[in-house]
Every structure is written in C-alpha cells, then in structure tokens.
N, C-alpha and C. Protein backbone atom coordinates (compact mmCIF):
# COMPACT_ATOMS: atom_id res chain seq x y z
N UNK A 1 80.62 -11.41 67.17
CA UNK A 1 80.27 -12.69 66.58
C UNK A 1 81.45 -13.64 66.69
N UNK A 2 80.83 -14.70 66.90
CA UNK A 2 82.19 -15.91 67.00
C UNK A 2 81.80 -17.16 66.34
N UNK A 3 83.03 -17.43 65.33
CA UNK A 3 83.04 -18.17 63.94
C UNK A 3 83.42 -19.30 64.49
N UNK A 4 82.69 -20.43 64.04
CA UNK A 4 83.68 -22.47 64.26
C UNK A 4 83.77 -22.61 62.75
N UNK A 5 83.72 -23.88 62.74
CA UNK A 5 83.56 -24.59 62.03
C UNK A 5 82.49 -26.22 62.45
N UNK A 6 81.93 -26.84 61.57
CA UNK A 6 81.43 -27.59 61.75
C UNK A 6 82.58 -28.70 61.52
N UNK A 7 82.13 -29.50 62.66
CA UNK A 7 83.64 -31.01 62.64
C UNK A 7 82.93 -32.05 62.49
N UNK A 8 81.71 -32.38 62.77
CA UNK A 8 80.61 -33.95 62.68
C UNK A 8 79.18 -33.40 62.81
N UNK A 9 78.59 -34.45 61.65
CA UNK A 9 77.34 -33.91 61.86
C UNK A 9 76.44 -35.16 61.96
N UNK A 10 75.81 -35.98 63.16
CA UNK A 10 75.43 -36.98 63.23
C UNK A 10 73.71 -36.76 63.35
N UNK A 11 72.59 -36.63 62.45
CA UNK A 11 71.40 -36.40 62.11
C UNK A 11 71.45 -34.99 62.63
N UNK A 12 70.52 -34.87 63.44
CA UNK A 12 70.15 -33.63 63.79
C UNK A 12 71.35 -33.05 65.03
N UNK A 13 72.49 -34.08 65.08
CA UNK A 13 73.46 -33.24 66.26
C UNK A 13 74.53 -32.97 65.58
N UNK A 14 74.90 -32.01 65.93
CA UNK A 14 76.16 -31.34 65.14
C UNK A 14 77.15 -30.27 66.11
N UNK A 15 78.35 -31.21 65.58
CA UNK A 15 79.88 -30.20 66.64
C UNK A 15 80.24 -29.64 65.85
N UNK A 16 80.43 -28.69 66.73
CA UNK A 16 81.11 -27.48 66.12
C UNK A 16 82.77 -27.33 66.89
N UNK A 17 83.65 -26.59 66.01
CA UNK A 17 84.66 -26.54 66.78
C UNK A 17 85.01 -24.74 66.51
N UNK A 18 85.48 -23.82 67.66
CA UNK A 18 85.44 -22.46 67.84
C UNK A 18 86.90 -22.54 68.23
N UNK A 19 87.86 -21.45 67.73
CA UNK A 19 89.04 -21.47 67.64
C UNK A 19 89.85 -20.96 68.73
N UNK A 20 88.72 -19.77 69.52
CA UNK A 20 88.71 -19.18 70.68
C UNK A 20 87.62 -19.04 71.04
N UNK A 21 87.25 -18.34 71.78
CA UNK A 21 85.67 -18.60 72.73
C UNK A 21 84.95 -19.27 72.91
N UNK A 22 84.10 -20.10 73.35
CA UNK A 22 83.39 -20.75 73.23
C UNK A 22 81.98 -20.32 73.33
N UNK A 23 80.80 -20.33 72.18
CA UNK A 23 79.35 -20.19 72.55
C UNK A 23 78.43 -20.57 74.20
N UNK A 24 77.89 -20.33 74.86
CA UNK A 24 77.68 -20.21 75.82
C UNK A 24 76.01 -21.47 75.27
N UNK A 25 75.84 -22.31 76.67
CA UNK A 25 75.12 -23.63 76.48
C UNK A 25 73.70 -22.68 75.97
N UNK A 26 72.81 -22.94 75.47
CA UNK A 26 71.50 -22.75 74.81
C UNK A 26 71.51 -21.24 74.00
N UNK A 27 72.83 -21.10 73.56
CA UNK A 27 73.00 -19.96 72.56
C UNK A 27 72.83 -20.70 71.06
N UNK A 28 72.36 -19.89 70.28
CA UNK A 28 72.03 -20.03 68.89
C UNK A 28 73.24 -20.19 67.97
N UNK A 29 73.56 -20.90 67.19
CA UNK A 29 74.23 -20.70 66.00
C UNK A 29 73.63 -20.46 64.53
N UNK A 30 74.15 -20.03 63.65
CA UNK A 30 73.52 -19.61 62.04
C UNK A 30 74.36 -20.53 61.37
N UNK A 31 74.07 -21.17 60.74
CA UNK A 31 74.52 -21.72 59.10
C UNK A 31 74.33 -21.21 58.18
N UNK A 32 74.70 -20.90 56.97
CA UNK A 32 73.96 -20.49 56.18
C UNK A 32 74.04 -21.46 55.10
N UNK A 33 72.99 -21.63 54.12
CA UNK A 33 72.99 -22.81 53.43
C UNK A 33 72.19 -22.46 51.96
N UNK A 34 72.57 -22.24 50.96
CA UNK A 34 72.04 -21.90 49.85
C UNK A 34 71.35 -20.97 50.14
N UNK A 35 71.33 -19.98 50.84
CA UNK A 35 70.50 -18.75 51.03
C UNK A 35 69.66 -18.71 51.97
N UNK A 36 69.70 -20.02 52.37
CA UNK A 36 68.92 -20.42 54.15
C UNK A 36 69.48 -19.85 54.93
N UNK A 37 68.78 -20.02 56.12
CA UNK A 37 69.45 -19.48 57.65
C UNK A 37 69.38 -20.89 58.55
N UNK A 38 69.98 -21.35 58.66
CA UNK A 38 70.24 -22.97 59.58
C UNK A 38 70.02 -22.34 61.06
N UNK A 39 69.02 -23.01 62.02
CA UNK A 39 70.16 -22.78 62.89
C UNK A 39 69.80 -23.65 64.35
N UNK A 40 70.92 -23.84 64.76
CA UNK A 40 71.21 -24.85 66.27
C UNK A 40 71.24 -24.52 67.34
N UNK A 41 70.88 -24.98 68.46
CA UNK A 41 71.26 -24.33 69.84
C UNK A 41 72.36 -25.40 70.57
N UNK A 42 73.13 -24.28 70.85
CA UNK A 42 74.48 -25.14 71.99
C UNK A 42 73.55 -26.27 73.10
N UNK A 43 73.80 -27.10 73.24
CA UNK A 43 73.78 -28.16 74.59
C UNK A 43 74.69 -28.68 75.76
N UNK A 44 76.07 -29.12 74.31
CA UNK A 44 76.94 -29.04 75.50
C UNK A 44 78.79 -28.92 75.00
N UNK A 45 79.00 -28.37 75.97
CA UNK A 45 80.26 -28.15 75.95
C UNK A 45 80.90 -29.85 75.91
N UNK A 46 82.06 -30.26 74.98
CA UNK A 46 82.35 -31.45 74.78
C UNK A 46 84.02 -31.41 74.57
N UNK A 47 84.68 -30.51 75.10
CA UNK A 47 85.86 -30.41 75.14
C UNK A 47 86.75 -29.62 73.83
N UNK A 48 88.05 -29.75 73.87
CA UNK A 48 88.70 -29.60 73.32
C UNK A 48 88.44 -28.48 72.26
N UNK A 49 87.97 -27.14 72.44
CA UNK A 49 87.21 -26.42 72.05
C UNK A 49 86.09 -26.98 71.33
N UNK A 50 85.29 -27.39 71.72
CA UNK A 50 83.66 -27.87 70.53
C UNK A 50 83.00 -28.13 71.69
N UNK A 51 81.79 -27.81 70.88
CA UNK A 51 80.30 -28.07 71.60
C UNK A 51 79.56 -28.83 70.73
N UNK A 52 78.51 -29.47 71.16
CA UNK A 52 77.74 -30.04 70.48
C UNK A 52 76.46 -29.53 70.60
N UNK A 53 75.63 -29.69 69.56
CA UNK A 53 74.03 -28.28 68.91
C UNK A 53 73.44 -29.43 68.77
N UNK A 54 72.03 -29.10 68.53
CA UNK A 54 70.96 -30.14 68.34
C UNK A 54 70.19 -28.47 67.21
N UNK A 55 70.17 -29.42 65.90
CA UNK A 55 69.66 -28.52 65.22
C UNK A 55 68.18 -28.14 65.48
N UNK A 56 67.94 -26.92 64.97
CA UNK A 56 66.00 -26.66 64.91
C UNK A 56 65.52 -26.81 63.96
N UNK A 57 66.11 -27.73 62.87
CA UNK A 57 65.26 -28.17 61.74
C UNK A 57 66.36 -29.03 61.36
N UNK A 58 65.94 -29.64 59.97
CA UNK A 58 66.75 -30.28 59.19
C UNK A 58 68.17 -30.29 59.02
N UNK A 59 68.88 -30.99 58.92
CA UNK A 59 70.39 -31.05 59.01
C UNK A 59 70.92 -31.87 57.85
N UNK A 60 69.90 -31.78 56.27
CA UNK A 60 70.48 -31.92 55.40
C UNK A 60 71.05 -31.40 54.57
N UNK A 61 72.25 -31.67 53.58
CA UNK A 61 72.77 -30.28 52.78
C UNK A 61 73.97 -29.80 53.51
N UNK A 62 73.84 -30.10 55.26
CA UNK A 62 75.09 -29.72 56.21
C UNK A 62 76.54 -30.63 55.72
N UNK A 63 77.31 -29.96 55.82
CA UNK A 63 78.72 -30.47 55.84
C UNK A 63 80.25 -30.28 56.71
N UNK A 64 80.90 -31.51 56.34
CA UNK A 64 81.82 -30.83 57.35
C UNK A 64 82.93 -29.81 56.68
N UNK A 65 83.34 -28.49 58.05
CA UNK A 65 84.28 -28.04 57.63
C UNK A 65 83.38 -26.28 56.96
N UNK A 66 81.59 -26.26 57.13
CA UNK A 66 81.17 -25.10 57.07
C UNK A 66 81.22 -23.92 58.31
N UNK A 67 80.83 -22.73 57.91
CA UNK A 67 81.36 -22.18 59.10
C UNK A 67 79.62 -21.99 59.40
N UNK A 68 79.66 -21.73 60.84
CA UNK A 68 78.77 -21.71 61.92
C UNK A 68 78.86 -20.57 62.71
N UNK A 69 78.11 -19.34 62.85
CA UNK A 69 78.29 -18.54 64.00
C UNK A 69 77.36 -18.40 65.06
N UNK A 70 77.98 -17.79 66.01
CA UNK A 70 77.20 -17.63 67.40
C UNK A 70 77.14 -15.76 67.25
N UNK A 71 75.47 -15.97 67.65
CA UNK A 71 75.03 -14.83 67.40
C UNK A 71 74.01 -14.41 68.70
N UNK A 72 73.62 -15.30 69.21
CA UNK A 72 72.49 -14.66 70.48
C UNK A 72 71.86 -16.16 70.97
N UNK A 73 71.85 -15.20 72.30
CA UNK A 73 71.00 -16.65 73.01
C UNK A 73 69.61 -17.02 72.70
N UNK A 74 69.09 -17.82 72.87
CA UNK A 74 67.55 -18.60 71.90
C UNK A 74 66.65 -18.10 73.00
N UNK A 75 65.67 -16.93 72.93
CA UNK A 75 64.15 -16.83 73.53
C UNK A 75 63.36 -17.37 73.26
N UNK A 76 62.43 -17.79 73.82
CA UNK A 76 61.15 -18.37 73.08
C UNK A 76 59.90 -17.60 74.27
N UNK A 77 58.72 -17.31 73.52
CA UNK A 77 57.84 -16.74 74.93
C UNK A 77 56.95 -17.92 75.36
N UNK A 78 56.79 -17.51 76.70
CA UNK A 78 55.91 -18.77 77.33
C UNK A 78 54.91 -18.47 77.83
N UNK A 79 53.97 -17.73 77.11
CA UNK A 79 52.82 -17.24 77.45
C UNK A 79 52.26 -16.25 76.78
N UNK A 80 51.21 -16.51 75.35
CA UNK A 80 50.14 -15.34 74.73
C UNK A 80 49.69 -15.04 75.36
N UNK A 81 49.49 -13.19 75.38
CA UNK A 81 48.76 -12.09 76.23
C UNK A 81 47.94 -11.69 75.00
C-alpha cells in the first residue's frame, strides 16, 4: 500500500501528493471519511510527486492534508452474461 496525502481539492478533482512511489494512472485511491470509504481514480501524473484523481462520488467533508491510499487498479465489467 502507498500513503499521500491530499494537497488541493478543487470539486470533484483532487491532488494528491505520495512521498515515494507514485500510484499508477486509473488506479484507485481510499479515503476514509467518518467511517466511509471515499474513493478516486488516478488521471494524471502532474509532477513533483502528485497526481491528480477525479473522485467517484462526492468530495464533500474532503480536506487538505488527509491521507489517501493506493490500493488496486479500478475494474469495471463490460458485459452481463
């Protein structure tokens, strides 16, 4: 698992900054938030260690300076059998 921090959170986009590694582009991050599970997918790498996420829900309650982890890349299926 690899820990940031959140550095800006502009509506639903939010940087993160990772101290070493960097999350890999359309990997998932977790927030956790009053007992919620937040969570964002990487888009883009934006330098200076940070990426920027586009959350999958709401991005209120977020702040700066929470921690954020990268945990797995985002599946989705594309086709009921």
């Amino acid at each position: 698992m690899n820990k940031g921090k959140i550095i800006q959170i502009m509506g639903p986009v939010v940087d993160v900054a990772f101290p070493d590694e960097l999350p890999a582009i359309k990997e998932a991050l977790e927030v956790q938030l009053d007992g919620k599970r937040l969570v964002m997918e990487v888009s883009q790498h934006i330098g200076n260690n940070c990426v920027r996420c586009i959350m999958l829900a709401t991005s209120d309650g977020l702040c700066k300076d929470m921690e954020a982890v990268s945990y797995t890349h985002l599946t989705l299926p594309t086709k009921l059998e």
